[in-house]
Every structure is written in structure tokens, then in C-alpha cells.
N, C-alpha and C. Protein backbone atom coordinates (compact mmCIF):
# COMPACT_ATOMS: atom_id res chain seq x y z
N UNK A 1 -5.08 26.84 -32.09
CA UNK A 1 -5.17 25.60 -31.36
C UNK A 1 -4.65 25.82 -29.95
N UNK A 2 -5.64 25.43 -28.51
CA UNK A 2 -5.29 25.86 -27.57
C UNK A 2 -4.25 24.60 -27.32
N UNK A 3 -3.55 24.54 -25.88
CA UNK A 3 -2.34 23.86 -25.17
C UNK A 3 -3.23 23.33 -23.97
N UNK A 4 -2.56 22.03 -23.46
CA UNK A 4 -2.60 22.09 -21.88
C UNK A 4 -1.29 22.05 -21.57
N UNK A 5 -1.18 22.76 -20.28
CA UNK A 5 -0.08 22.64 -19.29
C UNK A 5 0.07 22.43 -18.62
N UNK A 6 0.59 21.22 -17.90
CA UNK A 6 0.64 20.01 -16.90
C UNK A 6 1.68 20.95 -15.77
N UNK A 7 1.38 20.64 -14.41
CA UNK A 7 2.33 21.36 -13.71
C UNK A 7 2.96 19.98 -13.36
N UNK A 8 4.52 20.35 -13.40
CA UNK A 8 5.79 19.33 -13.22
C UNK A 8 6.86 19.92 -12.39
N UNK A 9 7.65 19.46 -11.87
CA UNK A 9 8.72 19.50 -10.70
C UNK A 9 9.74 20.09 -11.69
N UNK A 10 10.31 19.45 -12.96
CA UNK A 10 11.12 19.72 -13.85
C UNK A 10 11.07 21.07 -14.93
N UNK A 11 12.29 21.15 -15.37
CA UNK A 11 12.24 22.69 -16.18
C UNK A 11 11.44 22.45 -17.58
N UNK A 12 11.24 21.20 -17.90
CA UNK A 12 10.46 21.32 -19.33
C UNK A 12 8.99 21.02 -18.59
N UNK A 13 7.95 21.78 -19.39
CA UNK A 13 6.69 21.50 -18.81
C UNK A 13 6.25 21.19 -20.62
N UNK A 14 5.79 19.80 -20.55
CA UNK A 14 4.93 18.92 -21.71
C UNK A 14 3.70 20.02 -22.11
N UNK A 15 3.57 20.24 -23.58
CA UNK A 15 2.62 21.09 -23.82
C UNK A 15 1.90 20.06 -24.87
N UNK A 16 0.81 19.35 -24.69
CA UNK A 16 -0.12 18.70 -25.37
C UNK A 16 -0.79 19.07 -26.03
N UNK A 17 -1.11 19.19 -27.88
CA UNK A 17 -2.07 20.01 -28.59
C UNK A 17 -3.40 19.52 -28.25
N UNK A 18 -4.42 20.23 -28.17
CA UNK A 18 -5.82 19.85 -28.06
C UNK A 18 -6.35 19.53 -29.37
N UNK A 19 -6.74 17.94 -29.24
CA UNK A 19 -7.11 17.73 -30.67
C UNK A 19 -7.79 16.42 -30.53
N UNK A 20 -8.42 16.08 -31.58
CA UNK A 20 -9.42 14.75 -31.43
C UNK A 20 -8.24 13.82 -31.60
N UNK A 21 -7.56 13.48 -31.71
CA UNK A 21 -6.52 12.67 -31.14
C UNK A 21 -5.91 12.00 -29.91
N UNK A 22 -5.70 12.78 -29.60
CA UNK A 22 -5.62 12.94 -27.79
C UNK A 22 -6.63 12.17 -26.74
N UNK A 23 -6.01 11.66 -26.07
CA UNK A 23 -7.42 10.43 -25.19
C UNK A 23 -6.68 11.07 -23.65
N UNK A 24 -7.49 11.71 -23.14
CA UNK A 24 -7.42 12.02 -22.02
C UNK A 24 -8.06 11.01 -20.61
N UNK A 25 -7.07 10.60 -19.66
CA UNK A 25 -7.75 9.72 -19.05
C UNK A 25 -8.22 10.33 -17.45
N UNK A 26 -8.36 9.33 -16.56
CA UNK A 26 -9.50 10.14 -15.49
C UNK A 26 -10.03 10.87 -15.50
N UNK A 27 -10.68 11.30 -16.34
CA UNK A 27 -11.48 12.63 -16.57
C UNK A 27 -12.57 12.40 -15.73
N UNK A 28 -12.91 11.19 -15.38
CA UNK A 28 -14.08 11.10 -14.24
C UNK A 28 -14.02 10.87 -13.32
N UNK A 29 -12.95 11.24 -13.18
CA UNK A 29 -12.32 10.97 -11.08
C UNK A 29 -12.25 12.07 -10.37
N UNK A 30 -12.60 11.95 -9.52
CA UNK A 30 -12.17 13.06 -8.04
C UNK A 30 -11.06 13.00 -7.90
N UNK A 31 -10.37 14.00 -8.63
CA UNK A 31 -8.77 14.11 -7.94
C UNK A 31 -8.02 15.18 -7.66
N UNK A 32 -9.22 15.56 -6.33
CA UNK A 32 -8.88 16.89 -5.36
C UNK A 32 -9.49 16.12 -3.88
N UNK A 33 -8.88 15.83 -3.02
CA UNK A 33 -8.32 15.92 -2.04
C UNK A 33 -9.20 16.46 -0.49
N UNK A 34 -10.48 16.18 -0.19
CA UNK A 34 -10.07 17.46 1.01
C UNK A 34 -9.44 17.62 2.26
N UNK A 35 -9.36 18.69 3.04
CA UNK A 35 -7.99 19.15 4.08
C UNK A 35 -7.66 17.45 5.12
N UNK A 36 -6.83 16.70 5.73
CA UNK A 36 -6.90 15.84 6.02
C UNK A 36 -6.95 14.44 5.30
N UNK A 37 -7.75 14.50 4.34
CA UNK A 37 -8.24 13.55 3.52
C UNK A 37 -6.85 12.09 3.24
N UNK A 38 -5.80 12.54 2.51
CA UNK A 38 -4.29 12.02 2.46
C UNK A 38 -3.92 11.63 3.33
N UNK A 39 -3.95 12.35 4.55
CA UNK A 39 -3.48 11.42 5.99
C UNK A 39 -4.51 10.54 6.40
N UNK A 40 -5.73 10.85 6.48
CA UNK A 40 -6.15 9.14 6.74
C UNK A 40 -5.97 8.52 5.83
N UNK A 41 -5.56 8.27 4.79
CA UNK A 41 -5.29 7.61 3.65
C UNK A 41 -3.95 6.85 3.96
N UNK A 42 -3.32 7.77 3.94
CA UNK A 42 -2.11 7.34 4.12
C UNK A 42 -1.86 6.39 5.81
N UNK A 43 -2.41 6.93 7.02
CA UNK A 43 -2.68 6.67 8.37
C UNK A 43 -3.50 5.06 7.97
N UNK A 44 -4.60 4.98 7.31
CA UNK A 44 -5.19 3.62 7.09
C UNK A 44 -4.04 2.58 6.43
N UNK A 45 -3.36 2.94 5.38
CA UNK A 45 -2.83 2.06 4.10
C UNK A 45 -1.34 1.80 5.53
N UNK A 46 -1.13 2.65 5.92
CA UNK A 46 0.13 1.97 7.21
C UNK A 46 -0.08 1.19 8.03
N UNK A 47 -1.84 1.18 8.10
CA UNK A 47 -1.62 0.24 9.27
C UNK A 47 -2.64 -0.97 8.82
N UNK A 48 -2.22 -1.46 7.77
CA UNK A 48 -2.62 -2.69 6.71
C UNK A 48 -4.11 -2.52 6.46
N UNK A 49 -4.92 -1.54 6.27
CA UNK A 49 -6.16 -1.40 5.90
C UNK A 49 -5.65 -1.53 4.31
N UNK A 50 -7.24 -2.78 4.01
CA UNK A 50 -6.58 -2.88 2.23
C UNK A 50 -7.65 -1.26 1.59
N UNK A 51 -7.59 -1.02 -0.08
CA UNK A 51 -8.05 -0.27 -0.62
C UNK A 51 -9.38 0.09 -0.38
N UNK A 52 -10.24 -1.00 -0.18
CA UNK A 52 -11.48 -1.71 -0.32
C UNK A 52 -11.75 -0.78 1.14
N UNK A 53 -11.45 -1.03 2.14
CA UNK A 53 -11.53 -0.49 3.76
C UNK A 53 -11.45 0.66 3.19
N UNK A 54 -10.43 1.64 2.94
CA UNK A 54 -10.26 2.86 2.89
C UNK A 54 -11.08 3.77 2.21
N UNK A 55 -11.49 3.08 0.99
CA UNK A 55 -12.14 3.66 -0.15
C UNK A 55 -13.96 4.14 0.68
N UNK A 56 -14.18 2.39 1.63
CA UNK A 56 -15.31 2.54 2.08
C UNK A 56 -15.83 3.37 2.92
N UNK A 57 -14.51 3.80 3.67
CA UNK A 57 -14.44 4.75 4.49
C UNK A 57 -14.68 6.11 4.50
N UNK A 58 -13.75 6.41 3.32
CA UNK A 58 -13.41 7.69 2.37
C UNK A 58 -14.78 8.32 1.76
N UNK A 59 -15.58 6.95 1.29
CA UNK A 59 -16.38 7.78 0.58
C UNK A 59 -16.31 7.94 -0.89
N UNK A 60 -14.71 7.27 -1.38
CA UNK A 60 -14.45 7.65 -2.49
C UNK A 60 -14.01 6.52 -3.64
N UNK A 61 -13.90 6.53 -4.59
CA UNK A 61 -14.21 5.25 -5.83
C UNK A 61 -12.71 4.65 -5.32
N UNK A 62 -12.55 3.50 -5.44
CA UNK A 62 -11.16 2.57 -4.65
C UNK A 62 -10.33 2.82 -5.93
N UNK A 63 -10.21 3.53 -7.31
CA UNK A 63 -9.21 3.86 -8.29
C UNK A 63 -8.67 5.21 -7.86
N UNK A 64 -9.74 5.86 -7.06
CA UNK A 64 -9.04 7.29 -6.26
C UNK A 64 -8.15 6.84 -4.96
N UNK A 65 -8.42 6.22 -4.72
CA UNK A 65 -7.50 5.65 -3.46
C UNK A 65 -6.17 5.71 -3.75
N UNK A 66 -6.40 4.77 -4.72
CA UNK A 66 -4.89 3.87 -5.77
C UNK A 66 -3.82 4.88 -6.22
N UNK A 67 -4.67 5.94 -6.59
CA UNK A 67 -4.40 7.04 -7.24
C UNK A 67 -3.48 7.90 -6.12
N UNK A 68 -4.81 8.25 -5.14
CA UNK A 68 -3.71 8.78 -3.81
C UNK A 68 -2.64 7.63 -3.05
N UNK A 69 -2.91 6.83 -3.09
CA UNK A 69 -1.63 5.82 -2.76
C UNK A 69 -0.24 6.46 -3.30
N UNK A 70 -0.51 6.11 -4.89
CA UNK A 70 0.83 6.20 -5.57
C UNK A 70 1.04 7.86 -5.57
N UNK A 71 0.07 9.09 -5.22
CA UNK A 71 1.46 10.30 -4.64
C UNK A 71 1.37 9.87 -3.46
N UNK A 72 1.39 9.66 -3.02
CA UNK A 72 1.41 9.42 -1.10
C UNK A 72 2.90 8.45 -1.36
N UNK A 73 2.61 7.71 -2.00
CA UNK A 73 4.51 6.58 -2.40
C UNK A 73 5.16 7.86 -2.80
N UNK A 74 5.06 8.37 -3.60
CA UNK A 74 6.01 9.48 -4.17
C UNK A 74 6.42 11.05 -3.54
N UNK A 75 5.78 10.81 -2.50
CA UNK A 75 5.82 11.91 -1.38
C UNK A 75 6.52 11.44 -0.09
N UNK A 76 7.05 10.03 -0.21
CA UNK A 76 7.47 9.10 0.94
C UNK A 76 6.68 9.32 2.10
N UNK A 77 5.36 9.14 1.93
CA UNK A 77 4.29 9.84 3.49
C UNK A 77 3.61 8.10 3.35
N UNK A 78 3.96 7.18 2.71
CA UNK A 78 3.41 6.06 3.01
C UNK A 78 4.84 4.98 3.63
N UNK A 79 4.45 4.21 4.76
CA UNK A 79 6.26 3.13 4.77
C UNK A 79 5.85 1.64 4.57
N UNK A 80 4.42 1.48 4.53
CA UNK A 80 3.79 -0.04 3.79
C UNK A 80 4.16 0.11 2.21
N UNK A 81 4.67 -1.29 1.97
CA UNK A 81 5.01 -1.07 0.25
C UNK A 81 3.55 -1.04 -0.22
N UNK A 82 3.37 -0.05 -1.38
CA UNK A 82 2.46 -0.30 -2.11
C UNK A 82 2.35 -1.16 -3.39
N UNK A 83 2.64 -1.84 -3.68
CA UNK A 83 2.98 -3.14 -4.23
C UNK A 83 2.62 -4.44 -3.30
N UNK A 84 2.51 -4.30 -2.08
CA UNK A 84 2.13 -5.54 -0.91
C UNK A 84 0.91 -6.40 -1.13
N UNK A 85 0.94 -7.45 -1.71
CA UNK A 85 -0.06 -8.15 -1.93
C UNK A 85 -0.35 -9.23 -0.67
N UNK A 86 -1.03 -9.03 0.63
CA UNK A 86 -1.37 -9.90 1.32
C UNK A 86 -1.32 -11.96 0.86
N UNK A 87 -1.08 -12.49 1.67
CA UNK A 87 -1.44 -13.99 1.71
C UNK A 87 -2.55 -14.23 1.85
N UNK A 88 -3.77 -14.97 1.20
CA UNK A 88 -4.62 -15.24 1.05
C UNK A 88 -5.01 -16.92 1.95
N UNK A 89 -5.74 -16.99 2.90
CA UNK A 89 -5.51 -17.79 3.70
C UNK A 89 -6.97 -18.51 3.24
């Protein structure tokens, strides 16, 4: 029975059995990046462009956005909260 191995920051790395059990998710997302790509991402989402703008921009499905949002939060390369839900006027 093969393993996956998740790369992690920490000394234990999660080894998941491969098995019909297992529900693997985004498996249908683009989630590679190209060179630049993160900084306009990140450059748009700072300067109040919502998902919807960026995504349209990007080229890319607005759950990949979301996706790069939250490492872009976890990389502190974003200073708009991502949690910011605009007023609806």
C-alpha cells in the first residue's frame, strides 16, 4: 500500500494510506502559481479589488484565488484582512 507525503514546516510529516476511503479534495484546481502571479494577487486584494476582479483578471477559477489569498495571509504578504466583508450599499 503506497503513502502520500504532504510537505510541512513541522518535524512530523502526516503519512495518509492510499485507499478507497480517503476523499481527496481540490483535485481539480490549479494550484501552481506562475512567476509573479501571487503578487498581483496579493497587489489587487490590498488595494480592495474583491475575488471576483482578481479571479477575472487572473484568468483563474475565484476558489483559486481564495486559495492563494489564505497562503498569501499565512505568508503575511497580504495587510487587507481576509475575512473583510465590504458594506453593501
Amino acid at each position: 500500500m503506497g503513502a502520500v507525503k504532504f510537505k510541512t514546516s513541522g518535524k512530523h510529516v502526516p503519512l495518509i494510506p492510499l485507499n478507497g476511503d480517503n476523499e481527496f479534495i481540490f483535485e481539480d484546481l490549479e494550484l501552481v502559481f506562475l512567476p509573479g502571479q501571487l503578487d498581483r494577487i496579493a497587489l489587487g486584494w490590498n488595494n480592495w479589488q474583491t475575488i471576483e476582479q482578481i479571479s477575472e483578471r487572473e484568468e483563474r477559477r475565484e476558489i483559486e484565488i481564495f486559495l492563494a489569498l489564505i497562503h498569501l495571509a499565512d505568508k503575511e504578504k497580504i495587510t487587507r484582512p481576509l475575512a473583510f466583508t465590504p458594506k453593501r450599499i
